[in-house]
N, C-alpha and C. Protein backbone atom coordinates (compact mmCIF):
# COMPACT_ATOMS: atom_id res chain seq x y z
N UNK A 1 1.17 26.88 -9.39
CA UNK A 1 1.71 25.55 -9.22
C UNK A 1 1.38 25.04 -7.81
N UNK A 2 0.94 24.08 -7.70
CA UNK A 2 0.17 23.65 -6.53
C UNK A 2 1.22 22.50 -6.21
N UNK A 3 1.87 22.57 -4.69
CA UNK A 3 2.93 21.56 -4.43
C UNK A 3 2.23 20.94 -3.66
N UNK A 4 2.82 19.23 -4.05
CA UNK A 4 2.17 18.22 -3.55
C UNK A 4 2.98 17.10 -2.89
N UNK A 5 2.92 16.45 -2.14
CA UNK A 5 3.50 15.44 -1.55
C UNK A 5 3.33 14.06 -1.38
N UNK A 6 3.12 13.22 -0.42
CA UNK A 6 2.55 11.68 -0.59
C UNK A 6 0.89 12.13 -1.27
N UNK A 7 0.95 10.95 -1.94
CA UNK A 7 -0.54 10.70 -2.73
C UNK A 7 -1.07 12.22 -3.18
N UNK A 8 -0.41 13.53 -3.50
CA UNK A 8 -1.17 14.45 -4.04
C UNK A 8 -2.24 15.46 -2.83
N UNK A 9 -1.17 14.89 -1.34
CA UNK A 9 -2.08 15.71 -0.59
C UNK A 9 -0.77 16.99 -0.38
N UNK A 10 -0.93 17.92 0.37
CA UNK A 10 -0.15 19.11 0.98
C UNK A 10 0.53 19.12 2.32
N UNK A 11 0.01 17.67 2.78
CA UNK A 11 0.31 18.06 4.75
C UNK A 11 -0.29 16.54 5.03
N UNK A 12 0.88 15.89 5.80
CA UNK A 12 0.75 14.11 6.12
C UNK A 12 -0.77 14.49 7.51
N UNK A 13 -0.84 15.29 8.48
CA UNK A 13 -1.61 15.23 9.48
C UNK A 13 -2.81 15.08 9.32
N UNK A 14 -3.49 16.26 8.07
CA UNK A 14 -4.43 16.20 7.68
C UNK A 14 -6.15 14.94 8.18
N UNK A 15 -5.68 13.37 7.61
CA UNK A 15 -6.12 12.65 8.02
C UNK A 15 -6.14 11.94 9.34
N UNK A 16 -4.88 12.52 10.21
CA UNK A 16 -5.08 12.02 11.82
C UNK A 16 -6.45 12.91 12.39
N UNK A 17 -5.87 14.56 12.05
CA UNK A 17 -6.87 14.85 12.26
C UNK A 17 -8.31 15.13 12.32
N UNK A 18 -8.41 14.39 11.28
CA UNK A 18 -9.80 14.19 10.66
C UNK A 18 -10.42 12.82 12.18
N UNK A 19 -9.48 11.89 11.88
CA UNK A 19 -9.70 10.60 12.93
C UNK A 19 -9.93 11.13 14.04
N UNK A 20 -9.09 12.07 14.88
CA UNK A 20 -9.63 12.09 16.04
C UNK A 20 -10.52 13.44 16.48
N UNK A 21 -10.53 13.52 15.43
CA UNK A 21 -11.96 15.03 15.24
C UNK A 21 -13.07 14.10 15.73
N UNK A 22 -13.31 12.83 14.64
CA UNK A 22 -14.25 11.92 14.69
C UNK A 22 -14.31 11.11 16.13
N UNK A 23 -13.31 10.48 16.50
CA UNK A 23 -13.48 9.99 17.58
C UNK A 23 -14.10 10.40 18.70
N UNK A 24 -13.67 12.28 18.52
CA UNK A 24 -13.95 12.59 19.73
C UNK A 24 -15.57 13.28 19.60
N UNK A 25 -16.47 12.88 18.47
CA UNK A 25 -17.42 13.05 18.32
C UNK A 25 -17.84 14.95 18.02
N UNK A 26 -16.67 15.30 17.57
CA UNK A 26 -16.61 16.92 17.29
C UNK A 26 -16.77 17.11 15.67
N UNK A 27 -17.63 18.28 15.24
CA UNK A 27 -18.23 18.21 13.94
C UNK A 27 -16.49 19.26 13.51
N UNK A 28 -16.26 19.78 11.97
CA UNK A 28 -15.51 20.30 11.65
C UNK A 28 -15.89 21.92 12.37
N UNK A 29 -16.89 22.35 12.30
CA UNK A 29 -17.11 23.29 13.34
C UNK A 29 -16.57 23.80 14.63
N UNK A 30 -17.41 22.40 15.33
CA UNK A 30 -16.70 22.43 16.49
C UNK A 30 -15.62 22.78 16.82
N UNK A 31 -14.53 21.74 15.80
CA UNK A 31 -13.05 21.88 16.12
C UNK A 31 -12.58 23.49 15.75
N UNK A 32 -13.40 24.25 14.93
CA UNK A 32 -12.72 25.35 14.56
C UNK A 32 -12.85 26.46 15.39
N UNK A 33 -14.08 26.37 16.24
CA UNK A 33 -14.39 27.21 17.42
C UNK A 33 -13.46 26.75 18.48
N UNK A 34 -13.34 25.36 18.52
CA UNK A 34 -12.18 25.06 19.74
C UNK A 34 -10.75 26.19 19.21
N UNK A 35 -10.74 25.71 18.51
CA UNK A 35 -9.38 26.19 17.87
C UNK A 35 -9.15 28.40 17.93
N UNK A 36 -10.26 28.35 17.53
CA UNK A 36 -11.02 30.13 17.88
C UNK A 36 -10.19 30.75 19.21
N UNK A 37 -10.73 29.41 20.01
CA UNK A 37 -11.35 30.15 21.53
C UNK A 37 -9.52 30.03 21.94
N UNK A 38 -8.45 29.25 21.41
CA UNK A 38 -7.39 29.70 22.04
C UNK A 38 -6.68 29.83 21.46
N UNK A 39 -6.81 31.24 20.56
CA UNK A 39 -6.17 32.10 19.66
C UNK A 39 -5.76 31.89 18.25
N UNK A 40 -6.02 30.13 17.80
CA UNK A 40 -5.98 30.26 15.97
C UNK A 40 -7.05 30.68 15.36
N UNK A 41 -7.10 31.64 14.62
CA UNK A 41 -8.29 32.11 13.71
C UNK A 41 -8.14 31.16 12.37
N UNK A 42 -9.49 29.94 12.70
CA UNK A 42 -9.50 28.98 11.80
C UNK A 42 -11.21 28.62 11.67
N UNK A 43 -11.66 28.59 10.07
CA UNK A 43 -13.06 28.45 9.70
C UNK A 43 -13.44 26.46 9.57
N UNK A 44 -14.17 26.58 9.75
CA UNK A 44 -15.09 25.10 9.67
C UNK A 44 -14.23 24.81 7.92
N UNK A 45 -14.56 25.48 6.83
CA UNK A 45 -13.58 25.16 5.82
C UNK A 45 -12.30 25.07 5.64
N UNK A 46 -11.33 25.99 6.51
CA UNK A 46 -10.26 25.58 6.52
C UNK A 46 -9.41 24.35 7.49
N UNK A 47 -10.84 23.68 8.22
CA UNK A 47 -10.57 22.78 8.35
C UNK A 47 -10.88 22.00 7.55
N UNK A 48 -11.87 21.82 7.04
CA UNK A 48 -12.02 21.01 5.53
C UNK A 48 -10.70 21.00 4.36
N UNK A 49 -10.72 21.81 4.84
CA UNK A 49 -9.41 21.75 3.52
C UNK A 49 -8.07 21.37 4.03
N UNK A 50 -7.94 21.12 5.17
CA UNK A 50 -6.45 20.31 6.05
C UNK A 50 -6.73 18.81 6.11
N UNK A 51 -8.44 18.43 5.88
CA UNK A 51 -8.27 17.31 6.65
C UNK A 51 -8.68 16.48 5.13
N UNK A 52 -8.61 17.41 4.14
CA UNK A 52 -8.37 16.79 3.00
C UNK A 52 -7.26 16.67 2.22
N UNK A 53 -6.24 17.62 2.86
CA UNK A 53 -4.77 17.47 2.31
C UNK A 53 -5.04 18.42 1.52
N UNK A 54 -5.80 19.32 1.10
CA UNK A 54 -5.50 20.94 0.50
C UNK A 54 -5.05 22.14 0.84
N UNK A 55 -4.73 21.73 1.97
CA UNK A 55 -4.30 22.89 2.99
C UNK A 55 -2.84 23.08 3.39
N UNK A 56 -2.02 23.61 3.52
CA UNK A 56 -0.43 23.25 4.32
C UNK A 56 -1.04 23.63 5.78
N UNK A 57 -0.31 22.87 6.48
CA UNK A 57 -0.79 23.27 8.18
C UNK A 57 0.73 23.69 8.80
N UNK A 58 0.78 24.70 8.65
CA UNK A 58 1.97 25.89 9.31
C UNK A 58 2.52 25.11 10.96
N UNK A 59 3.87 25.13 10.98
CA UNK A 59 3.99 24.55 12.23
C UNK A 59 3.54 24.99 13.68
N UNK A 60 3.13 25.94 13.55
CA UNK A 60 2.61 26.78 14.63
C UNK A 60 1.15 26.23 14.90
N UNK A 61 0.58 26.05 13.61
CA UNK A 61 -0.58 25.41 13.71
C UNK A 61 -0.78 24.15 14.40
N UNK A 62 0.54 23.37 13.96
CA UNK A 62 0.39 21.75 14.52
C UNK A 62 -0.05 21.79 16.22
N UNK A 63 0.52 23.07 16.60
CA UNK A 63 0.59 22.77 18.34
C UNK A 63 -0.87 23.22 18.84
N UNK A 64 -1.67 24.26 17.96
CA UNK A 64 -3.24 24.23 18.40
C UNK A 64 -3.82 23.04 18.27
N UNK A 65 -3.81 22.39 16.88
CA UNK A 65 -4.59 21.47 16.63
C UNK A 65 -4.38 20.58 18.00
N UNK A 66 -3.06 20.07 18.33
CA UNK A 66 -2.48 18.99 19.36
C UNK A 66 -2.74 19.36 20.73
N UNK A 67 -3.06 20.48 20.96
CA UNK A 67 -4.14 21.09 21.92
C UNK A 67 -5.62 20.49 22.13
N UNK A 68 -5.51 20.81 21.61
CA UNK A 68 -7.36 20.89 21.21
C UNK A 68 -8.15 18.97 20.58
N UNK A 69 -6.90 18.66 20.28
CA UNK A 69 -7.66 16.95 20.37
C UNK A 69 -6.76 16.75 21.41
N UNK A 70 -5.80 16.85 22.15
CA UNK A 70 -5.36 16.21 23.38
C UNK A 70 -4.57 15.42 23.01
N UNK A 71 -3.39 15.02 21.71
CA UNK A 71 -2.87 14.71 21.54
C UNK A 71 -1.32 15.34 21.42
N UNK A 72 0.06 14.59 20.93
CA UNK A 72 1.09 15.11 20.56
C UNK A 72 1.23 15.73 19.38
N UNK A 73 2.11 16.83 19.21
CA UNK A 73 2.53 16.79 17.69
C UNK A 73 2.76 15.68 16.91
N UNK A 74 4.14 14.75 17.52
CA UNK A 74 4.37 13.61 16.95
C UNK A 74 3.07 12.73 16.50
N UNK A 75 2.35 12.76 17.11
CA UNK A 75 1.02 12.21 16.80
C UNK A 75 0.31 12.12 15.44
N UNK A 76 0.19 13.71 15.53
CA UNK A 76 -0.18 14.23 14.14
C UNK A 76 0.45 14.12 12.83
N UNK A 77 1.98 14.04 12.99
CA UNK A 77 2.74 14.14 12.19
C UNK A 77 2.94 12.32 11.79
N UNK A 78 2.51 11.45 12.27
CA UNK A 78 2.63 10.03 12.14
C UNK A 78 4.13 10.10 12.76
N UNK A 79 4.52 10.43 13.53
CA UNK A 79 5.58 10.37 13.94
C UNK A 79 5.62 8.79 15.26
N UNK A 80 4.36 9.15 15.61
CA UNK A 80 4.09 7.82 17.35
C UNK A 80 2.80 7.24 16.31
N UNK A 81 2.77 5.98 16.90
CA UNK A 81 1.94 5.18 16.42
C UNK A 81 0.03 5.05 16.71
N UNK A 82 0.52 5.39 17.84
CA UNK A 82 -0.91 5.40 18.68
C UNK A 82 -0.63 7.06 19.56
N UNK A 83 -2.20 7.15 19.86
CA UNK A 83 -2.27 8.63 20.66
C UNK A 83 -1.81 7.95 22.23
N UNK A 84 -0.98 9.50 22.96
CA UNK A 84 -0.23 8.61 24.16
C UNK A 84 -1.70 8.14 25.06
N UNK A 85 -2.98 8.67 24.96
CA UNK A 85 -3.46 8.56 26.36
C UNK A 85 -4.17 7.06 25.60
N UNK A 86 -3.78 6.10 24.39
CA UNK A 86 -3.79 4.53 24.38
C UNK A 86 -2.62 3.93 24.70
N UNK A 87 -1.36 4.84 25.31
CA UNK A 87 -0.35 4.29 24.80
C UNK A 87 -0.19 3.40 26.58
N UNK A 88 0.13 1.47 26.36
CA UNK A 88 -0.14 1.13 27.91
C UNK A 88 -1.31 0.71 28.56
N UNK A 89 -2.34 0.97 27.29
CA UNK A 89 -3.69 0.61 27.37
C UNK A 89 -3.98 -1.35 27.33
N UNK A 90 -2.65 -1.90 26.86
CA UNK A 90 -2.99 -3.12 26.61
C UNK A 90 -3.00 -4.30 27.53
């Protein structure tokens, strides 16, 4: 039984992080070696599979990912609207 949540994905972050994977011009790779190098053991697919909503992303996880793009948890979680380092930008 495969549990599902908004729209049939597993995990709301999924697509932030996809966005600022992209922004920051980092392939799914990339991010998973970032992620490597300070202590989550995470593959180029299992990022594929978070940033498609097939994945659950463990809360422990939220705080590498929010590492590693330079953002908040809240961030990820759609919790803040914008990432803080736009936040004041206007």
């Amino acid at each position: 039984m495969k549990i599902s949540g908004q729209n049939g994905k597993v995990n709301s972050c999924g697509g932030r992080i996809r966005e600022i994977r992209q922004q920051k011009g980092l392939s799914q790779n990339a991010l998973a070696v970032k992620l490597q190098l300070i202590g989550l053991g995470m593959t180029q697919k299992t990022v594929s599979r978070i940033e498609t909503g097939d994945r659950v992303v463990l809360d422990y996880e939220l705080k590498y990912f929010a590492e590693v793009l330079d953002v908040t948890v809240g961030y990820l979680l759609g919790l803040e609207e914008r990432e803080p380092s736009l936040l004041g930008a206007e």
